[in-house]
N, C-alpha and C. Protein backbone atom coordinates (compact mmCIF):
# COMPACT_ATOMS: atom_id res chain seq x y z
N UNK A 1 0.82 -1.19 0.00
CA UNK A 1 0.00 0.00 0.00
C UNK A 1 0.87 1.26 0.00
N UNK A 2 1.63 1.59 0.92
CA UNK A 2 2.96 2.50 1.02
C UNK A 2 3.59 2.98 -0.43
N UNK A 3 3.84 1.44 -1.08
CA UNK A 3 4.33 1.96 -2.41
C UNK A 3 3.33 2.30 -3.45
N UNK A 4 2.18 1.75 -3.23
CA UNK A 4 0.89 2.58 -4.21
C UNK A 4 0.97 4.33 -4.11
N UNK A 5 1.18 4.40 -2.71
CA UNK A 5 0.94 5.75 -2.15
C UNK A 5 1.73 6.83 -2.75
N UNK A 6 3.55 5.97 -2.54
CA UNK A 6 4.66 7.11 -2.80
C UNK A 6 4.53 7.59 -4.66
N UNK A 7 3.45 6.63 -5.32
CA UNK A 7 3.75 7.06 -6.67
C UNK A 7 2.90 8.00 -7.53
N UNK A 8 2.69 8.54 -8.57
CA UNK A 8 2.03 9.49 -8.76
C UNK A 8 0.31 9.26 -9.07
N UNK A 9 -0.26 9.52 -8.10
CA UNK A 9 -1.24 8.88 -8.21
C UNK A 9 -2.40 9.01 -9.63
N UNK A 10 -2.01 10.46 -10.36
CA UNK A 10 -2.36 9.86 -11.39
C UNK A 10 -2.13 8.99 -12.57
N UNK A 11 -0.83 8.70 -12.63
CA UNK A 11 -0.18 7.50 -13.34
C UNK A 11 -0.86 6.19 -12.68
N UNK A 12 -0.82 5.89 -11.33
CA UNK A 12 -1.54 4.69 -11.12
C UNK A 12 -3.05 4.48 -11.36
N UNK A 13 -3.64 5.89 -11.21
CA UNK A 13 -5.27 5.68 -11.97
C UNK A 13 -5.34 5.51 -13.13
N UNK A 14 -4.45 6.06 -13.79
CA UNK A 14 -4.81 5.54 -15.43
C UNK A 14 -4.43 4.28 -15.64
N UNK A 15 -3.42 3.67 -14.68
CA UNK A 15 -2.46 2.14 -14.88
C UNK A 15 -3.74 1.18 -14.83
N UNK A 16 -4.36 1.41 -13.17
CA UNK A 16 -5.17 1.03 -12.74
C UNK A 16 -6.89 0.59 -13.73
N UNK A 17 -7.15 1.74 -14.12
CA UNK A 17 -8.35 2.15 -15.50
C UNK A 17 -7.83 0.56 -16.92
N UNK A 18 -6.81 1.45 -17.22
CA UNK A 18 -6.02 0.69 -18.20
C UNK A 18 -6.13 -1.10 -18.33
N UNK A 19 -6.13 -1.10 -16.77
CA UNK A 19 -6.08 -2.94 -16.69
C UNK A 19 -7.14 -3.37 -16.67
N UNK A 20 -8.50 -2.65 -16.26
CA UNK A 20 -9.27 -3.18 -15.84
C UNK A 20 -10.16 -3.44 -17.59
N UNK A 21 -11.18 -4.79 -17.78
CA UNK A 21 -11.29 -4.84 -18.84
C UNK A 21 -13.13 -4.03 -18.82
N UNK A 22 -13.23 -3.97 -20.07
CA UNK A 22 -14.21 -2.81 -20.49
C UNK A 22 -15.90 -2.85 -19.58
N UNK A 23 -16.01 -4.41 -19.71
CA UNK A 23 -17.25 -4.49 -18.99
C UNK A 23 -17.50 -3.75 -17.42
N UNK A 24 -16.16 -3.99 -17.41
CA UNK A 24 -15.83 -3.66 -15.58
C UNK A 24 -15.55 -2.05 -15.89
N UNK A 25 -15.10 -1.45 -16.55
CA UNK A 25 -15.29 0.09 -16.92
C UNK A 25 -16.40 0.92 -16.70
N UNK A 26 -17.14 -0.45 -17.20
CA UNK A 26 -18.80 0.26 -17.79
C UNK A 26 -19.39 0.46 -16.72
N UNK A 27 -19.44 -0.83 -15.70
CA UNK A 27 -19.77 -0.76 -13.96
C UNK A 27 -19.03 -0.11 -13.31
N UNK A 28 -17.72 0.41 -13.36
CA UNK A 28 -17.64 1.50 -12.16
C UNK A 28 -18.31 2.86 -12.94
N UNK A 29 -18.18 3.12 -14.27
CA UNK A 29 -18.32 4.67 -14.60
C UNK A 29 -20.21 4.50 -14.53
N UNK A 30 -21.14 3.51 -14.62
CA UNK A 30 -22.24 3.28 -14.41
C UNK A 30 -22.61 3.75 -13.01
N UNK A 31 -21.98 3.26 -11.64
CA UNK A 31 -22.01 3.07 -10.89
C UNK A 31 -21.73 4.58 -10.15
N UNK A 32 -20.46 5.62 -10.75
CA UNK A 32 -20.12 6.31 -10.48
C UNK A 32 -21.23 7.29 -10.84
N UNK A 33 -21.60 7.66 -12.09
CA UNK A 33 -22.46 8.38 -12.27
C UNK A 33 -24.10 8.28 -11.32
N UNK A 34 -24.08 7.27 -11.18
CA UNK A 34 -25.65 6.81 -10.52
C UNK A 34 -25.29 7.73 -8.88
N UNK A 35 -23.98 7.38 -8.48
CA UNK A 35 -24.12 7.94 -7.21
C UNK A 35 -23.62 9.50 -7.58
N UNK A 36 -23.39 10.12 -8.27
CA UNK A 36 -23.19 11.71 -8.58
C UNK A 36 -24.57 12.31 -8.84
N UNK A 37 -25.66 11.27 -9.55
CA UNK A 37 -26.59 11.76 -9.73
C UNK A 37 -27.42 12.47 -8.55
N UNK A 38 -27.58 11.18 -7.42
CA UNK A 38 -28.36 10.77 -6.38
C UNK A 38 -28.04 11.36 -5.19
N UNK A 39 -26.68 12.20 -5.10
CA UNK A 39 -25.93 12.33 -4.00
C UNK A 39 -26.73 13.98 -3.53
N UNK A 40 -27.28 13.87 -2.65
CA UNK A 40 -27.76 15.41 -1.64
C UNK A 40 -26.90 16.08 -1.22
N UNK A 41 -25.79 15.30 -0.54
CA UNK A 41 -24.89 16.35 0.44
C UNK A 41 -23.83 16.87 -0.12
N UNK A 42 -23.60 18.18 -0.20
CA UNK A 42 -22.95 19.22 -1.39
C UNK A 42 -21.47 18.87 -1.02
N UNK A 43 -21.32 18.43 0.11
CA UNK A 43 -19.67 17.68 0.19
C UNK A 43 -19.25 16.47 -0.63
N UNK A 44 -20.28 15.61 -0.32
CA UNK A 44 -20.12 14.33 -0.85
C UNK A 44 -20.14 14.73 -2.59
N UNK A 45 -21.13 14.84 -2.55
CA UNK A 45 -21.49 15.39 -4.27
C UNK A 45 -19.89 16.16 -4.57
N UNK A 46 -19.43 17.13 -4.13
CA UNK A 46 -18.17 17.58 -4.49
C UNK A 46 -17.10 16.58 -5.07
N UNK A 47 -16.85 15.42 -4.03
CA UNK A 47 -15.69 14.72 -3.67
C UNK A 47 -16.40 13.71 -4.54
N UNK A 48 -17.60 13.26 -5.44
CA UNK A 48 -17.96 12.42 -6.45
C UNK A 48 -17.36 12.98 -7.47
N UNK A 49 -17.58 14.30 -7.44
CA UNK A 49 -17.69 15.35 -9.20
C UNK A 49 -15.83 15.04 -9.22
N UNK A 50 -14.81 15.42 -8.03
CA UNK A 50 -13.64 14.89 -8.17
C UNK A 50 -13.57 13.59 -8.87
N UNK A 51 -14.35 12.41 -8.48
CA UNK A 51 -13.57 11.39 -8.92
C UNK A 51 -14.22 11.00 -10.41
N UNK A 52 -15.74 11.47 -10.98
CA UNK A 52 -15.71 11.42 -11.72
C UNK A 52 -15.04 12.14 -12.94
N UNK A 53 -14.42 13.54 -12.50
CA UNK A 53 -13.23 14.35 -13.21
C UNK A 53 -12.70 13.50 -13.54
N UNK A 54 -11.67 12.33 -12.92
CA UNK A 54 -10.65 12.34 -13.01
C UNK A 54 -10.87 10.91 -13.80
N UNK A 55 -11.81 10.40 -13.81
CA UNK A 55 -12.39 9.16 -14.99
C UNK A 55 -12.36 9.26 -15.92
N UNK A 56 -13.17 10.42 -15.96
CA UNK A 56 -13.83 11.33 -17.05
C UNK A 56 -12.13 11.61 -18.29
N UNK A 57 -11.44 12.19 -17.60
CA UNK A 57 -9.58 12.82 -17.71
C UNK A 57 -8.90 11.67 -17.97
N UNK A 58 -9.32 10.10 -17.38
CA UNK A 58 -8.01 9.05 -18.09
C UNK A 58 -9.01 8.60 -18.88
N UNK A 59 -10.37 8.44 -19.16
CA UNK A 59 -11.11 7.98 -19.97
C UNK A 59 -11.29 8.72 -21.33
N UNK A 60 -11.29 9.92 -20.98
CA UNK A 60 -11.13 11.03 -22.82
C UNK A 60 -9.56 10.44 -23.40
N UNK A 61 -9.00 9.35 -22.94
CA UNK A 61 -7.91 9.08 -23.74
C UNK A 61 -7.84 7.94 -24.42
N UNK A 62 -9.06 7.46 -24.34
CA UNK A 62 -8.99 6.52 -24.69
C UNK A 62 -10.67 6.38 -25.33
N UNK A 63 -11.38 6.75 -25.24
CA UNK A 63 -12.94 7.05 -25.91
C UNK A 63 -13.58 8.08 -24.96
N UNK A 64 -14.75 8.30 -25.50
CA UNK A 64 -16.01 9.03 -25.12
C UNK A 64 -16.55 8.59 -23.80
N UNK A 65 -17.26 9.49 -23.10
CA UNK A 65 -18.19 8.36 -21.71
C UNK A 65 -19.76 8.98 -22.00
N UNK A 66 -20.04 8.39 -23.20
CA UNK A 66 -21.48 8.80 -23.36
C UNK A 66 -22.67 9.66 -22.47
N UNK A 67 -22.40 8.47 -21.39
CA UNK A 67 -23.96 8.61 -20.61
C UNK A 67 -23.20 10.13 -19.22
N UNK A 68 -21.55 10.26 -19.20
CA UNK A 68 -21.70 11.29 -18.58
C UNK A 68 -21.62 12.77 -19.64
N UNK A 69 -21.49 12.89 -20.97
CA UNK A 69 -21.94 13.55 -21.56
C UNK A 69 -23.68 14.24 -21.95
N UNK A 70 -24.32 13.30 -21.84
CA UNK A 70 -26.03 13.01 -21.71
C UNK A 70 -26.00 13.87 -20.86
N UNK A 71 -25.65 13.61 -19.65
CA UNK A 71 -26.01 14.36 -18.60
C UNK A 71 -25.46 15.85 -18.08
N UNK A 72 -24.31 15.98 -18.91
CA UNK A 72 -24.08 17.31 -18.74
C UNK A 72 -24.79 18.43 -20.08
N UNK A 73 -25.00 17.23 -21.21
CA UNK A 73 -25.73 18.03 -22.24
C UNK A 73 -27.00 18.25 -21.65
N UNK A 74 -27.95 16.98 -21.07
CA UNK A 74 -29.42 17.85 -20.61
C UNK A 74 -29.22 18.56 -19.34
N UNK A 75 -28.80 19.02 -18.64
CA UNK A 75 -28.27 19.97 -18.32
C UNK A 75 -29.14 21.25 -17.98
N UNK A 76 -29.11 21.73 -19.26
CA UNK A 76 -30.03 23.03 -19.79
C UNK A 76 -31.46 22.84 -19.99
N UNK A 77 -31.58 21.42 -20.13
CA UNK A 77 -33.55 21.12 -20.34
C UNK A 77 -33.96 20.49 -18.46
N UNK A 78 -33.32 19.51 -17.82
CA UNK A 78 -33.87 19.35 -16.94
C UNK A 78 -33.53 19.92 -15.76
N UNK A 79 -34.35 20.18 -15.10
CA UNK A 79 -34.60 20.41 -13.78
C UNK A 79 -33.63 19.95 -12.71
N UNK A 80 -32.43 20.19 -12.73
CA UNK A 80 -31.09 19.39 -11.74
C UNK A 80 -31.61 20.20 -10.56
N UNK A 81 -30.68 19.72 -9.73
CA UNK A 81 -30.75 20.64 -8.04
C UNK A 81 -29.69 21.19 -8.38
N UNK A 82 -29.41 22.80 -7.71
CA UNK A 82 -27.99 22.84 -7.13
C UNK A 82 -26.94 22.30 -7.59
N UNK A 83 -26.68 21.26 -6.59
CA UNK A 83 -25.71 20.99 -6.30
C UNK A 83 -25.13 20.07 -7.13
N UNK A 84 -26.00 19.44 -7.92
CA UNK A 84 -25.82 18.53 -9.73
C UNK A 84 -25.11 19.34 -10.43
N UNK A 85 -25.87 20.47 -10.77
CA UNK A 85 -25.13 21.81 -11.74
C UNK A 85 -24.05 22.06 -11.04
N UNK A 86 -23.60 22.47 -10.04
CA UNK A 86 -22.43 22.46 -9.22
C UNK A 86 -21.22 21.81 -9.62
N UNK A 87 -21.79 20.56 -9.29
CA UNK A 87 -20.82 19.51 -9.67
C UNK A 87 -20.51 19.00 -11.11
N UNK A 88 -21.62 19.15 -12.51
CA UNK A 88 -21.22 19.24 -13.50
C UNK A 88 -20.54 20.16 -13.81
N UNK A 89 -21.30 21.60 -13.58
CA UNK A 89 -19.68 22.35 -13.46
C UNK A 89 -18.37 22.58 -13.49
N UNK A 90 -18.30 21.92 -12.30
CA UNK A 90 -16.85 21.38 -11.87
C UNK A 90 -16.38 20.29 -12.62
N UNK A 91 -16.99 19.31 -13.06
CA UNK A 91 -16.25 18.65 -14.23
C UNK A 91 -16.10 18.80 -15.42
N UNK A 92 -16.72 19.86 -15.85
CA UNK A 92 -16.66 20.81 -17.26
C UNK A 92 -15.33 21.30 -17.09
N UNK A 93 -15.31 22.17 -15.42
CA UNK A 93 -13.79 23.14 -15.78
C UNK A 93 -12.66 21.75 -15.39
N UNK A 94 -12.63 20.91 -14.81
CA UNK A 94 -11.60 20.15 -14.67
C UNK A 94 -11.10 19.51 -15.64
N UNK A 95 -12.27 19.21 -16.74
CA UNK A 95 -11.95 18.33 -17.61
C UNK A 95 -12.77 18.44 -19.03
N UNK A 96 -12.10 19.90 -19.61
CA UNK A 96 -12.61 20.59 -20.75
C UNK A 96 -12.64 20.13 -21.97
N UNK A 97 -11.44 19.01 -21.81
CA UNK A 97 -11.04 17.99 -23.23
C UNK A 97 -12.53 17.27 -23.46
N UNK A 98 -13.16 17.06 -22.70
CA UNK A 98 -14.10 16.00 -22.84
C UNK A 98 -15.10 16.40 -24.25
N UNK A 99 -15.11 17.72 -23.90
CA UNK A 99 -15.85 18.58 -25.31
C UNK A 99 -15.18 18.60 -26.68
N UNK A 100 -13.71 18.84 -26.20
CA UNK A 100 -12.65 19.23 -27.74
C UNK A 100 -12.95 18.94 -28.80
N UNK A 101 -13.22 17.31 -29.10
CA UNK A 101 -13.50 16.79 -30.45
C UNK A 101 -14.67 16.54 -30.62
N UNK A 102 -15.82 17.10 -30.12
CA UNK A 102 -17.76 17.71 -30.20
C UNK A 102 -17.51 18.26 -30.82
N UNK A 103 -17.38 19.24 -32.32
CA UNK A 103 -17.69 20.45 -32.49
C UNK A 103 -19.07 20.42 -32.30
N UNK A 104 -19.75 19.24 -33.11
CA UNK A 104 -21.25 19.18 -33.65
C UNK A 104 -21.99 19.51 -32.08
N UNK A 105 -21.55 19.61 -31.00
CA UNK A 105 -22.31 19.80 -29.93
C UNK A 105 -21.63 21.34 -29.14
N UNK A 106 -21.06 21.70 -29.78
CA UNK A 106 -20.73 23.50 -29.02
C UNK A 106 -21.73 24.02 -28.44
N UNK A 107 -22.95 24.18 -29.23
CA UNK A 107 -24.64 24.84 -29.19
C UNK A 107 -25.38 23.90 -28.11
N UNK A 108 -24.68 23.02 -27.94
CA UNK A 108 -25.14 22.33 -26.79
C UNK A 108 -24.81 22.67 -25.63
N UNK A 109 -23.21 22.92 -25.60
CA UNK A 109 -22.69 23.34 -24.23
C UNK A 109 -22.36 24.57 -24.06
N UNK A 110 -22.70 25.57 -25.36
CA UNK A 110 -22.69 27.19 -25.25
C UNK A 110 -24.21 26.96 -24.18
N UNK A 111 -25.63 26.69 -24.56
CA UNK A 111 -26.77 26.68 -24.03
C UNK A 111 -26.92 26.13 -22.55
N UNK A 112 -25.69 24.77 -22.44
CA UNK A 112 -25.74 24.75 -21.13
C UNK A 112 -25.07 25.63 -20.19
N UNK A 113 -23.95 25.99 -20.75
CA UNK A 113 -23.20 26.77 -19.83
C UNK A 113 -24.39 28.40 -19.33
N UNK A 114 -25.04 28.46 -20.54
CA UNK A 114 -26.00 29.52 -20.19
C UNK A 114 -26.88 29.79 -19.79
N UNK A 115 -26.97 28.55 -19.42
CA UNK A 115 -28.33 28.29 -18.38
C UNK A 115 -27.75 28.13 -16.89
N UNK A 116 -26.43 27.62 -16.96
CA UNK A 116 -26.11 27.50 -15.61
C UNK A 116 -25.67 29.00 -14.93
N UNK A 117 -25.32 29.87 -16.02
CA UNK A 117 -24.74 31.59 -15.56
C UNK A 117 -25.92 32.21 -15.22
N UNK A 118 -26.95 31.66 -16.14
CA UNK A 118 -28.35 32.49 -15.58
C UNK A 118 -28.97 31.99 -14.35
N UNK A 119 -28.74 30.79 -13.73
CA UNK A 119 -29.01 30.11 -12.33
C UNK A 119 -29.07 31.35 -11.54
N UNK A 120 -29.92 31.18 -10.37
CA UNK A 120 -30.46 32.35 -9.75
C UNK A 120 -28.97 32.18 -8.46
N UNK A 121 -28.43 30.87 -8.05
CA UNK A 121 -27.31 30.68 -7.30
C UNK A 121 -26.12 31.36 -7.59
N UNK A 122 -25.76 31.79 -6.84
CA UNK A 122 -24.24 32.37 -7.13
C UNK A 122 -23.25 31.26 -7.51
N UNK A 123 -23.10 30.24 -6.05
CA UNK A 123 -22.43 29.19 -6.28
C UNK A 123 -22.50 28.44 -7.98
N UNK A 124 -23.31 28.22 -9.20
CA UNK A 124 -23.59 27.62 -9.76
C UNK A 124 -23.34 28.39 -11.08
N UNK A 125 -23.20 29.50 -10.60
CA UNK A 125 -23.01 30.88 -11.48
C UNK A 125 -21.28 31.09 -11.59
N UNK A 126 -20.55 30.84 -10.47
CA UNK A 126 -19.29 31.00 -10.70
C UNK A 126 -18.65 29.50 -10.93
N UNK A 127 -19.50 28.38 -10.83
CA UNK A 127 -18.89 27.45 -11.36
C UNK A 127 -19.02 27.00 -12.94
N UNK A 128 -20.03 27.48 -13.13
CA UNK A 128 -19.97 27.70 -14.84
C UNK A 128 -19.06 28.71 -14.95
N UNK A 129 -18.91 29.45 -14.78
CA UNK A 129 -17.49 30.70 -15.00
C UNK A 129 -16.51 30.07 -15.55
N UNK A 130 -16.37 29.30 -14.10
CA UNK A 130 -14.79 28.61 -14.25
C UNK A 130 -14.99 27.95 -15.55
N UNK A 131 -15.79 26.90 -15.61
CA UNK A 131 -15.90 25.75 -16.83
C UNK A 131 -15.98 26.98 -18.14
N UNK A 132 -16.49 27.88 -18.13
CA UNK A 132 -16.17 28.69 -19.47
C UNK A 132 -15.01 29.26 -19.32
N UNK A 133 -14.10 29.21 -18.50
CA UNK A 133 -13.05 29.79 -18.77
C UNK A 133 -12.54 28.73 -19.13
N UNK A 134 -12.37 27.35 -18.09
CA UNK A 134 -11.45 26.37 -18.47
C UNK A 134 -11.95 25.85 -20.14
N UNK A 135 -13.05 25.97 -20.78
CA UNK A 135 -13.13 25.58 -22.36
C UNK A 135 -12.45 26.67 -23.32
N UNK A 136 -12.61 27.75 -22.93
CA UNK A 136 -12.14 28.88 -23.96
C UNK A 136 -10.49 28.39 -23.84
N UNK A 137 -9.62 28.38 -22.80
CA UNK A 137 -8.38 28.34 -22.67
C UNK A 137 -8.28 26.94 -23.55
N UNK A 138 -8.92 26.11 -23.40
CA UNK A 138 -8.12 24.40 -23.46
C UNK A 138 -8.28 24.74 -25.38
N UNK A 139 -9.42 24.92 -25.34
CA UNK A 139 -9.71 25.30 -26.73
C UNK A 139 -8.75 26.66 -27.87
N UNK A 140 -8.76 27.50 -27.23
CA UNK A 140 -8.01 28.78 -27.83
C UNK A 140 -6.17 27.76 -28.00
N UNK A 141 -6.01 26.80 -27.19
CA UNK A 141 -4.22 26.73 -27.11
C UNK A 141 -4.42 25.47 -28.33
N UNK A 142 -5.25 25.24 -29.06
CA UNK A 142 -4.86 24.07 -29.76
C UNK A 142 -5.15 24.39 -31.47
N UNK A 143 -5.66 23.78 -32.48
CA UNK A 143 -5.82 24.11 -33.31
C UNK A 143 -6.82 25.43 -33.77
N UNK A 144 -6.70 25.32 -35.38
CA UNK A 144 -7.37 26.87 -35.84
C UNK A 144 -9.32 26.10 -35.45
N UNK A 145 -9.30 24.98 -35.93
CA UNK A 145 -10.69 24.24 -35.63
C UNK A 145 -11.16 24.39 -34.11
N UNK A 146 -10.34 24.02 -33.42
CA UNK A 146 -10.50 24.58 -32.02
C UNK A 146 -10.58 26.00 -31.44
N UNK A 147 -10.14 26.64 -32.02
CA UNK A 147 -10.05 28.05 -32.13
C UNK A 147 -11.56 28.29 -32.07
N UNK A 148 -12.03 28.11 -33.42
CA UNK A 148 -13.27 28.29 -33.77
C UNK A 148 -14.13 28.19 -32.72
N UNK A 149 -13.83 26.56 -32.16
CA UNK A 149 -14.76 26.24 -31.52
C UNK A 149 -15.24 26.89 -29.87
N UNK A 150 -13.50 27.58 -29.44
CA UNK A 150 -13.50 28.40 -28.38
C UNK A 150 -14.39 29.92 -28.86
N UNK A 151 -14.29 30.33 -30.41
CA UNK A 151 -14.95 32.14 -30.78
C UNK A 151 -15.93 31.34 -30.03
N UNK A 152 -16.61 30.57 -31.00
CA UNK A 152 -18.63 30.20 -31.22
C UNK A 152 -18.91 30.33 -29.73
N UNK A 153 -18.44 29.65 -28.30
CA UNK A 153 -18.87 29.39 -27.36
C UNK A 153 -19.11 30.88 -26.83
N UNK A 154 -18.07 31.70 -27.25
CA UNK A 154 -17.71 33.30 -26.47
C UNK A 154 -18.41 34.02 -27.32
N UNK A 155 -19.18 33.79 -28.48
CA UNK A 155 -20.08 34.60 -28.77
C UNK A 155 -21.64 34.53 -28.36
N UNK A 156 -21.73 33.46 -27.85
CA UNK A 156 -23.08 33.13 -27.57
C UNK A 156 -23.52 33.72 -26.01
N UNK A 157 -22.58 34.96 -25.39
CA UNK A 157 -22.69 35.08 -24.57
C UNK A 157 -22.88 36.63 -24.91
C-alpha cells in the first residue's frame, strides 16, 4: 500500500483504469455516475464530481463516456438541483477535453453553460465561469478548428 501511495497517483489511476477490462469500466463509470446523480450532500457530491473528473480525464484518452456527456448536455432542459449543476460544473472546468472533439455539440454546451450563468445561485453561477473559462483556454491553445470552436462558445454570450 505505502508503495501505491509514494507514486504518482495519477499515473496509477490511469495504470489502474487501463487494466481493468471494459465491462468492468462500464460498472464503475455506471455506478459512479448513478451515485453523482443521487448524492444530496454538497460535500459528498463535491468529492464524487472529483472522482468522476478524473475518470472522465483518463477515460477522454482513450474514448467518449457517453452517458456522462447526456447528462451534462441535458443539463439546460432538466430540472437538476444545485448541487448537480455544481458539480457538473466542476467537471466541465476540470476536464474541458471531454468537449474538444464535439464540435457538432458546441450549441449544446454554449446553451448549457447559459443556463447555468443564468441560475439564480451564485455558487452555480461562478462554477460555470470557471468551466467557461477552463473551455475557452483548453480550446483557444490548440488548433485553428478549435479556435473556432472556443470564438462560437464566447459569442453566444
Amino acid at each position: 500500500m505505502r508503495e501505491v501511495q509514494s507514486t504518482d497517483p495519477d499515473a496509477e489511476a490511469g495504470h489502474l483504469w487501463t487494466q481493468m477490462d471494459g465491462p468492468l469500466q462500464e460498472q464503475c463509470r455506471a455506478a459512479l455516475l448513478q451515485l453523482f446523480e443521487r448524492e444530496t450532500n454538497a460535500d459528498v457530491q463535491h468529492r464524487i464530481a472529483d472522482a468522476v473528473a478524473e475518470v472522465a480525464r483518463i477515460q477522454s484518452e482513450y474514448g467518449e463516456w457517453p452517458e456522462l456527456l447526456s447528462l451534462l448536455f441535458g443539463a439546460a432542459q432538466a430540472n437538476h438541483s444545485e448541487g448537480l449543476l455544481m458539480s457538473l460544473m466542476r467537471v466541465l472546468a476540470a476536464v474541458p477535453e471531454i468537449i474538444e472533439n464535439r464540435p457538432q455539440d458546441i450549441g449544446t454546451v454554449s446553451l448549457v453553460l447559459q443556463t447555468c450563468i443564468n441560475q439564480a445561485s451564485g455558487k452555480v453561477r461562478l462554477e460555470a465561469i470557471r468551466a467557461l473559462v477552463s473551455i475557452v483556454y483548453v480550446l483557444s491553445d490548440e488548433e485553428d478548428g478549435d479556435r473556432r470552436m472556443a470564438s462560437a462558445v464566447l459569442k453566444s454570450f
